[in-house]
PDB file of N, CA and C in Angstrom:
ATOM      1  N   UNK A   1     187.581  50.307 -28.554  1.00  0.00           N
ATOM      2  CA  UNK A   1     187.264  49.756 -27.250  1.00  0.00           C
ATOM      3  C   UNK A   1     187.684  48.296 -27.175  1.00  0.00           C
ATOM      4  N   UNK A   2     188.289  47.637 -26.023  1.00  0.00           N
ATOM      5  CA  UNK A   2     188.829  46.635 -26.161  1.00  0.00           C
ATOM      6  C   UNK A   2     187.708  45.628 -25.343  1.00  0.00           C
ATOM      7  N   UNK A   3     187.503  44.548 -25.867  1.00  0.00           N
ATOM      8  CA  UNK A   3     186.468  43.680 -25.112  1.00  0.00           C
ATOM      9  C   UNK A   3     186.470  42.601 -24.123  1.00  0.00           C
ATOM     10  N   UNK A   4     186.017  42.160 -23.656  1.00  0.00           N
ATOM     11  CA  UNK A   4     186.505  41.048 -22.550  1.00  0.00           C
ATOM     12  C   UNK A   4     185.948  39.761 -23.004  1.00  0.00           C
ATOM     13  N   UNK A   5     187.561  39.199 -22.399  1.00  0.00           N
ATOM     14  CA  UNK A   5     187.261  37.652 -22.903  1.00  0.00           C
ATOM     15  C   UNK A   5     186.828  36.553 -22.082  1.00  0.00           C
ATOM     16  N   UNK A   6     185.930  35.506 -22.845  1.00  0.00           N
ATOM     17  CA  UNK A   6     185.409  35.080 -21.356  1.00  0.00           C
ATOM     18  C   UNK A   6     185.419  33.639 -21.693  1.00  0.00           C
ATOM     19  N   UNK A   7     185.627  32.637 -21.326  1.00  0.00           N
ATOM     20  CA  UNK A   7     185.722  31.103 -21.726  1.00  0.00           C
ATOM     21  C   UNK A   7     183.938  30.289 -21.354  1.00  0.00           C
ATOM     22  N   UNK A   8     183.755  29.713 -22.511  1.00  0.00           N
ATOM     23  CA  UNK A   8     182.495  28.980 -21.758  1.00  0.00           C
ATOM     24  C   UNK A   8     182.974  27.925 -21.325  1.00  0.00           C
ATOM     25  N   UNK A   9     181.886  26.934 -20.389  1.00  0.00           N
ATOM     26  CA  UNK A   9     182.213  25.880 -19.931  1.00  0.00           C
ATOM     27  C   UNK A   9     182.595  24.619 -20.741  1.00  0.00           C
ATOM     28  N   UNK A  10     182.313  24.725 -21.789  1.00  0.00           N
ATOM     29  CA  UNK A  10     182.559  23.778 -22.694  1.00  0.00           C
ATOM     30  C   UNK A  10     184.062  24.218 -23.065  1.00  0.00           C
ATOM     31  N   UNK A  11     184.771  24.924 -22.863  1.00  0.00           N
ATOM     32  CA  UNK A  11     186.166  25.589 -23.384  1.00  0.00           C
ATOM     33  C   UNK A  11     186.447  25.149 -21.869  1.00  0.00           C
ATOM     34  N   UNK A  12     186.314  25.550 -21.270  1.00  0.00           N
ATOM     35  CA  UNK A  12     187.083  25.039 -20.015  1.00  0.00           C
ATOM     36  C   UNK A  12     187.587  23.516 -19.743  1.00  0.00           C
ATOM     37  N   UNK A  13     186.151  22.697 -19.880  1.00  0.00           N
ATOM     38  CA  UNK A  13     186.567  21.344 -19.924  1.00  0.00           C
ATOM     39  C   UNK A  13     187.245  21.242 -21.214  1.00  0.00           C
ATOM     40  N   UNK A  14     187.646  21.488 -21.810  1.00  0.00           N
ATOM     41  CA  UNK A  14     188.412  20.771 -23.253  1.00  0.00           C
ATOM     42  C   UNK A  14     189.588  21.713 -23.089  1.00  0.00           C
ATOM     43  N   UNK A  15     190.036  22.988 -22.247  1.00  0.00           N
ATOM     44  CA  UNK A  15     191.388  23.035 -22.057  1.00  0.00           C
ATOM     45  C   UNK A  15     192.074  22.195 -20.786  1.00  0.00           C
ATOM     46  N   UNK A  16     191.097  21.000 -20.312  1.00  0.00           N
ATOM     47  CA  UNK A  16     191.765  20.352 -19.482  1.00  0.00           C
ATOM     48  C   UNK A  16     192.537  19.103 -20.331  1.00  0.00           C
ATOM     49  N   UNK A  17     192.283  19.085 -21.131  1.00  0.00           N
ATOM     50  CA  UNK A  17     192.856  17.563 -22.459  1.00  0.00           C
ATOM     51  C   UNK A  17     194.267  18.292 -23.262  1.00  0.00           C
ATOM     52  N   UNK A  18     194.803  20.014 -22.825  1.00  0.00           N
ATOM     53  CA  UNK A  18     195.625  20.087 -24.043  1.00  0.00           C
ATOM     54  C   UNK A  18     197.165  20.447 -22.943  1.00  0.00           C
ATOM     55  N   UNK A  19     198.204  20.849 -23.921  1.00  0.00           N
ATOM     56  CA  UNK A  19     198.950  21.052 -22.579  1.00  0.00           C
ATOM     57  C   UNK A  19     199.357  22.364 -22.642  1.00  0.00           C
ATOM     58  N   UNK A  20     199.708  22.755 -21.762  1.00  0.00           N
ATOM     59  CA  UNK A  20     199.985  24.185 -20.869  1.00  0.00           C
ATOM     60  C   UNK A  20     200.319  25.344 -22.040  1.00  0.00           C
ATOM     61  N   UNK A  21     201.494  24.872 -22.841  1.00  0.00           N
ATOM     62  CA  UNK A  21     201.840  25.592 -23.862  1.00  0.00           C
ATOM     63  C   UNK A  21     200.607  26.240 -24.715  1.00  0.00           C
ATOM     64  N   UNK A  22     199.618  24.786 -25.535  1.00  0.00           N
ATOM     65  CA  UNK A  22     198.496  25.434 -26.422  1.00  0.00           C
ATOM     66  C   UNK A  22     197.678  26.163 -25.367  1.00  0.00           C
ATOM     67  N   UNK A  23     197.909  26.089 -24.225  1.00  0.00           N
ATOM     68  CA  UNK A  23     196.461  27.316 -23.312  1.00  0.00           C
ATOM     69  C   UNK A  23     197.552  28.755 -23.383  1.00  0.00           C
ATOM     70  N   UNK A  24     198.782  28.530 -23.243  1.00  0.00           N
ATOM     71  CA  UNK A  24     199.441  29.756 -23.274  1.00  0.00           C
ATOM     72  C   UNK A  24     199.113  30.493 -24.848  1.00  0.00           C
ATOM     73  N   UNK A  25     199.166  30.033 -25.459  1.00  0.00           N
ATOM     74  CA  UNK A  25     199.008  30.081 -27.235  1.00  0.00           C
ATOM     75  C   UNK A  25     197.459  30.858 -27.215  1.00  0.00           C
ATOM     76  N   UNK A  26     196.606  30.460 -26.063  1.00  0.00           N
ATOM     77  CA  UNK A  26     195.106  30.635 -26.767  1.00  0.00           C
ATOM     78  C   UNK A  26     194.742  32.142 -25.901  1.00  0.00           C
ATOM     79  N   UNK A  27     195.335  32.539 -24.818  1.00  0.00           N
ATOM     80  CA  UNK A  27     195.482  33.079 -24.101  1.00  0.00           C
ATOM     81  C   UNK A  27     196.279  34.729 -25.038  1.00  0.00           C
ATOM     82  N   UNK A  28     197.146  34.078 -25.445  1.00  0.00           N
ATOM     83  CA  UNK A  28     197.689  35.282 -26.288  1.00  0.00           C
ATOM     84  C   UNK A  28     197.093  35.634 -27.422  1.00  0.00           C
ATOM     85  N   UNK A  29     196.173  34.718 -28.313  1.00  0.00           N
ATOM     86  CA  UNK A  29     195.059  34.671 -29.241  1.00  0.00           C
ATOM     87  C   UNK A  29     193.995  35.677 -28.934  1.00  0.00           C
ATOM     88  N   UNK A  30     193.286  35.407 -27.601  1.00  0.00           N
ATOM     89  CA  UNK A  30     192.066  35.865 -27.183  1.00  0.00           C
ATOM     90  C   UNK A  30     192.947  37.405 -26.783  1.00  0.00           C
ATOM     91  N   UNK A  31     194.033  37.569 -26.497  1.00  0.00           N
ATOM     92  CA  UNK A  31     194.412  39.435 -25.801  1.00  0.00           C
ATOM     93  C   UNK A  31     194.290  39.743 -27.193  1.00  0.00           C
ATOM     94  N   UNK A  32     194.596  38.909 -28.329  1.00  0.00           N
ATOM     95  CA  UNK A  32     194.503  39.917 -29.846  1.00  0.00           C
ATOM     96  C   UNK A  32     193.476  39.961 -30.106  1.00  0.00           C
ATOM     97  N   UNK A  33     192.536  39.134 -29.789  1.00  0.00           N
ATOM     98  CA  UNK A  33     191.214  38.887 -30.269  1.00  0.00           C
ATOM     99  C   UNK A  33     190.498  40.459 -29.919  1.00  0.00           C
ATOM    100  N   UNK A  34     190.492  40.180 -28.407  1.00  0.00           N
ATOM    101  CA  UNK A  34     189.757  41.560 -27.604  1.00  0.00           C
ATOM    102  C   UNK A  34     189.764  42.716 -28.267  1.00  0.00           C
ATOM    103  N   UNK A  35     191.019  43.402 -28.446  1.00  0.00           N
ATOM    104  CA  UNK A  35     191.428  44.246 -29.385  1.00  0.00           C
ATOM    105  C   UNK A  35     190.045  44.847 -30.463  1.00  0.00           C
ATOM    106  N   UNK A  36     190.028  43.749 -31.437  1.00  0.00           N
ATOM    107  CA  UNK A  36     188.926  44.004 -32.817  1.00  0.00           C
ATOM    108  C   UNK A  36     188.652  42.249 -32.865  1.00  0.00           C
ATOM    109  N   UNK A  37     187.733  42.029 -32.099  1.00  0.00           N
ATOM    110  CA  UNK A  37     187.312  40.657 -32.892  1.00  0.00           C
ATOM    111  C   UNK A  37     186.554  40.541 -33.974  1.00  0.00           C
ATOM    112  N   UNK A  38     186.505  41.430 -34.713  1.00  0.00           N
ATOM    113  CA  UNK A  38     186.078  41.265 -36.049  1.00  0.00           C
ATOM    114  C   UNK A  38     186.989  41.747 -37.102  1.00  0.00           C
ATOM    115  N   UNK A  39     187.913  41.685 -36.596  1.00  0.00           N
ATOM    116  CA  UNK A  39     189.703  41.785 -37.426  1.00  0.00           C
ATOM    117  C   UNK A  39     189.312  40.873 -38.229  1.00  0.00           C
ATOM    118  N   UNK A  40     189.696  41.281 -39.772  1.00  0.00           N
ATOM    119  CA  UNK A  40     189.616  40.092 -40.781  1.00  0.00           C
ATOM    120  C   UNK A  40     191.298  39.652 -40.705  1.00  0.00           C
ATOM    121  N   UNK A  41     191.882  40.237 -40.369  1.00  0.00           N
ATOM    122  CA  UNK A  41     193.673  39.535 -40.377  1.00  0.00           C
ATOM    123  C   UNK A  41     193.884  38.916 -39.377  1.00  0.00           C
ATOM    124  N   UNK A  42     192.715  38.882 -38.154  1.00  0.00           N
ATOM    125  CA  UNK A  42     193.270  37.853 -36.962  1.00  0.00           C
ATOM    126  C   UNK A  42     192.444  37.030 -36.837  1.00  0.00           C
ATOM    127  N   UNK A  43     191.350  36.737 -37.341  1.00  0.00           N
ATOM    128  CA  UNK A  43     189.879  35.847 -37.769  1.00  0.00           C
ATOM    129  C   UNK A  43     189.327  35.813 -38.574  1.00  0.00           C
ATOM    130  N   UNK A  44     188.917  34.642 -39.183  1.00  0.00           N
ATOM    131  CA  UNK A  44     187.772  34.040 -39.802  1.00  0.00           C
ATOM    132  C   UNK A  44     186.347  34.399 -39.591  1.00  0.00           C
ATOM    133  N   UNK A  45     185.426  34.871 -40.508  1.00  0.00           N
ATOM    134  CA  UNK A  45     183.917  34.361 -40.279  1.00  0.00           C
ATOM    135  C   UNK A  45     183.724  32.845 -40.667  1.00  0.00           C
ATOM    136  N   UNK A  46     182.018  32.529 -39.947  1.00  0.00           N
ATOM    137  CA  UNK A  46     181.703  31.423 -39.954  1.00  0.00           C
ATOM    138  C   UNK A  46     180.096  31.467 -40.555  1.00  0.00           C
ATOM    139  N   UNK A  47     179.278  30.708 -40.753  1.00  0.00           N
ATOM    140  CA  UNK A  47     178.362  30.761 -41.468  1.00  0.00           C
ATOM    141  C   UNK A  47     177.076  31.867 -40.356  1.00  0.00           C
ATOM    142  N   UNK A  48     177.602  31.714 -39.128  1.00  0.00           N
ATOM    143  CA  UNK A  48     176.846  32.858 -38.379  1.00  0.00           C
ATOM    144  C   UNK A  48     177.406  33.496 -38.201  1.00  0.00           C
ATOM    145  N   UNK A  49     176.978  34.970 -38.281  1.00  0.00           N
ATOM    146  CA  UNK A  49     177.822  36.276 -38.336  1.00  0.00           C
ATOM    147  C   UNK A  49     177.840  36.941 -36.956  1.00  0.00           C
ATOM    148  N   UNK A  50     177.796  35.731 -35.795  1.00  0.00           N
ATOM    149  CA  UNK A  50     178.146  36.417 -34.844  1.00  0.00           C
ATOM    150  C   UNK A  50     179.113  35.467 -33.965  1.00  0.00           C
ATOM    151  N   UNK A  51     179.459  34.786 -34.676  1.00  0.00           N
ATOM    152  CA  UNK A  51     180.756  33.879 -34.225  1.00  0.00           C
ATOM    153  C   UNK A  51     182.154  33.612 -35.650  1.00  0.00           C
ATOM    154  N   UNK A  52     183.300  33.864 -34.667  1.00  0.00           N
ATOM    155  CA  UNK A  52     184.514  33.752 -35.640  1.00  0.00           C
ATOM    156  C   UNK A  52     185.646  32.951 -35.359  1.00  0.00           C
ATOM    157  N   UNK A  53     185.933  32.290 -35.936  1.00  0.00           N
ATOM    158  CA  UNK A  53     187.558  31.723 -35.648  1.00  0.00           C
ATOM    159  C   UNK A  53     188.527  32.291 -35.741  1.00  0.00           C
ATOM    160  N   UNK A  54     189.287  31.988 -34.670  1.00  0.00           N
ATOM    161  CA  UNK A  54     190.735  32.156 -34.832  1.00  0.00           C
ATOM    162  C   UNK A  54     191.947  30.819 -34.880  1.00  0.00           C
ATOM    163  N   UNK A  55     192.683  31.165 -35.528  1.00  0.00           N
ATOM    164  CA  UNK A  55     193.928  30.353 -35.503  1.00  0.00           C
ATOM    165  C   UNK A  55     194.901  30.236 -33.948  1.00  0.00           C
ATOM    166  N   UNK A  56     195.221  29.530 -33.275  1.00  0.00           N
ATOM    167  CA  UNK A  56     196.346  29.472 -32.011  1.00  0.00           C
ATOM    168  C   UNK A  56     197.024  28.828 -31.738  1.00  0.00           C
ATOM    169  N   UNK A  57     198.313  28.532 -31.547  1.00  0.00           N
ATOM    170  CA  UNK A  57     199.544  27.825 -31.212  1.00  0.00           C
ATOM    171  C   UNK A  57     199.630  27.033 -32.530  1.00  0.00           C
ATOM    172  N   UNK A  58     199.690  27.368 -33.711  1.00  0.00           N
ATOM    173  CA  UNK A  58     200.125  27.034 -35.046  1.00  0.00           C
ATOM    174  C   UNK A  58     198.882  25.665 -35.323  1.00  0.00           C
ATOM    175  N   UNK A  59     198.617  25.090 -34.276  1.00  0.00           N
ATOM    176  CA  UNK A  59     197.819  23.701 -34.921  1.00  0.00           C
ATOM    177  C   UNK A  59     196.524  23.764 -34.292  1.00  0.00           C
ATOM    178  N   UNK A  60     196.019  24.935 -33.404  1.00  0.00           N
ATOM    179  CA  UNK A  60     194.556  25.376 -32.567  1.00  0.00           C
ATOM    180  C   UNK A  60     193.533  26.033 -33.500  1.00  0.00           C
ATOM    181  N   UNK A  61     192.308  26.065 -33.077  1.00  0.00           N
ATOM    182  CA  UNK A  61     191.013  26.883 -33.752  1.00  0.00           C
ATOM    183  C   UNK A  61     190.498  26.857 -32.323  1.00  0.00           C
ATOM    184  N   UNK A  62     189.948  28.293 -32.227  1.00  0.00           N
ATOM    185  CA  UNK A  62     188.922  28.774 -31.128  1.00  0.00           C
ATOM    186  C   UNK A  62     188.133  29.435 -31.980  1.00  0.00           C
ATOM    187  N   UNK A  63     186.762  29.211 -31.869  1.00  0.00           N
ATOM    188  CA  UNK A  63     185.696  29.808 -32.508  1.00  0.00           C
ATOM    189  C   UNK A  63     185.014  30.388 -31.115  1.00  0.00           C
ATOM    190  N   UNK A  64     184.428  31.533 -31.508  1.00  0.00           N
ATOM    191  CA  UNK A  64     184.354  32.639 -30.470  1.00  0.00           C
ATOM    192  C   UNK A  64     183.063  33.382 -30.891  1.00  0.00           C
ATOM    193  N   UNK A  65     182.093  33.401 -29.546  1.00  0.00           N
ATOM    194  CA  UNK A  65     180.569  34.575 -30.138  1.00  0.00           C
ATOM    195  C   UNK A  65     180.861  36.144 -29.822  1.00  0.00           C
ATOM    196  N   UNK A  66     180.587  37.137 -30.403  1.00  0.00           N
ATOM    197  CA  UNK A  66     180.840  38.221 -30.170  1.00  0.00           C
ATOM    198  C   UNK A  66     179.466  39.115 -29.783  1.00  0.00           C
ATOM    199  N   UNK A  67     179.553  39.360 -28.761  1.00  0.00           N
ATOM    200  CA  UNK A  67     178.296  40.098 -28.521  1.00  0.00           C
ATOM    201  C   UNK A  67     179.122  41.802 -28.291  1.00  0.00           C
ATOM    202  N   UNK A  68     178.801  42.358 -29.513  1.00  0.00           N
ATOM    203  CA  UNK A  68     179.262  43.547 -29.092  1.00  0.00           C
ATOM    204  C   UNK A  68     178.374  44.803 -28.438  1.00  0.00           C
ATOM    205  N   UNK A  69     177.291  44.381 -28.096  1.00  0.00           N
ATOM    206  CA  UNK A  69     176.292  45.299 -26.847  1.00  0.00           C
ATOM    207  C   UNK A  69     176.715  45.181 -25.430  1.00  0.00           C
ATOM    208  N   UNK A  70     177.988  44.083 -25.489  1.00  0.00           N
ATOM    209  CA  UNK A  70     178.382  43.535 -24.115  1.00  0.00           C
ATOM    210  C   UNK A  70     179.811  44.089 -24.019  1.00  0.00           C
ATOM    211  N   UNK A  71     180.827  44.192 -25.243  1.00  0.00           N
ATOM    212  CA  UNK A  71     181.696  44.228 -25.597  1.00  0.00           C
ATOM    213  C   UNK A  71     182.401  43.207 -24.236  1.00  0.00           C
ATOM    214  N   UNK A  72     182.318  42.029 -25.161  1.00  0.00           N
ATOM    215  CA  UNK A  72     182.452  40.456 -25.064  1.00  0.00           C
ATOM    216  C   UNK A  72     182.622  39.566 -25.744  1.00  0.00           C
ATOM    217  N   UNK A  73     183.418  38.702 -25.980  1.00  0.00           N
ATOM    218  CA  UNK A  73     183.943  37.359 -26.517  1.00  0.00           C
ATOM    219  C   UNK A  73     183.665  36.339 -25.781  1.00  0.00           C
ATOM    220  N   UNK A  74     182.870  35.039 -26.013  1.00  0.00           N
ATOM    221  CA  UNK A  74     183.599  34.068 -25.673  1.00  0.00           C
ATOM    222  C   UNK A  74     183.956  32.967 -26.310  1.00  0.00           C
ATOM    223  N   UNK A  75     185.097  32.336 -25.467  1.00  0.00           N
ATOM    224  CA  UNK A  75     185.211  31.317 -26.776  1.00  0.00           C
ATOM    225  C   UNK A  75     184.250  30.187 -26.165  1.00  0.00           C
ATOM    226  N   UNK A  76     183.730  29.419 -27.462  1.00  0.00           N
ATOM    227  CA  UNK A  76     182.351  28.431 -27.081  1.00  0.00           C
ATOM    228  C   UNK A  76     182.950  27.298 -27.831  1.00  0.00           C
ATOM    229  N   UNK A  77     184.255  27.457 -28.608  1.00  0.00           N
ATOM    230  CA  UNK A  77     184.979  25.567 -29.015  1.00  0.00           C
ATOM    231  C   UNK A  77     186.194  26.065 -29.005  1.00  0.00           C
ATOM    232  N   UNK A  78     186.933  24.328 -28.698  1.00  0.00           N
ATOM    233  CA  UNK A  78     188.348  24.648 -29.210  1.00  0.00           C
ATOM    234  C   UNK A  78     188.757  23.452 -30.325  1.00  0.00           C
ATOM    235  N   UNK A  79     189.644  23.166 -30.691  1.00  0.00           N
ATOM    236  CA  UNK A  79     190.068  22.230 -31.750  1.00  0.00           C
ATOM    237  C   UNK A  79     191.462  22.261 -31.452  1.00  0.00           C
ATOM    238  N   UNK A  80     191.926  21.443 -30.992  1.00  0.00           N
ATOM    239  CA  UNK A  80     193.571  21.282 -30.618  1.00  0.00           C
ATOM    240  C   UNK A  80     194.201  20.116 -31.702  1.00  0.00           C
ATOM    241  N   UNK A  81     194.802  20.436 -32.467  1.00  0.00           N
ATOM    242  CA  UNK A  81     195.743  19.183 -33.206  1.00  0.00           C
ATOM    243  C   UNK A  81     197.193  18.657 -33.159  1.00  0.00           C
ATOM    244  N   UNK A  82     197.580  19.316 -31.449  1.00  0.00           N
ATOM    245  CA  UNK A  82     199.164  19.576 -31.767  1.00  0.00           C
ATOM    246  C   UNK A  82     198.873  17.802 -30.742  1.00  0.00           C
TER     247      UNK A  82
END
């Protein structure tokens, strides 16, 4: 089952600081994400086992909560270094 992705507000304001390209990058992240976000080859765990990172646009981290009673993602940080 594939899940839906959903941005919190805190992801929203902080994809206003990056440019167009890394949102294109995070965008194609989160369609793989949906898929299996608990893919160990497309994410990271984190010390809570209901949020995971992913890697995006070679120099990004989106850490993401998974509520799978919702079959839902969202991402709740980003980390841009490009």
């Amino acid at each position: 089952m594939t899940y839906r992705a959903e941005l919190s507000p805190e992801v929203i304001r902080q994809l206003a600081g990056i440019p167009e390209q890394a949102r294109f990058a995070l965008a194609e992240t989160l369609s793989v994400i949906v898929a299996d976000p608990h893919d160990p080859t497309t994410s990271e765990p984190t010390p809570d086992p209901r949020i995971r990172q992913a890697v995006f646009g070679g120099v990004g981290l989106v850490e993401y909560l998974i509520w799978d009673e919702l079959l839902v993602v969202v991402a709740v940080d980003l980390v841009w270094g490009g």
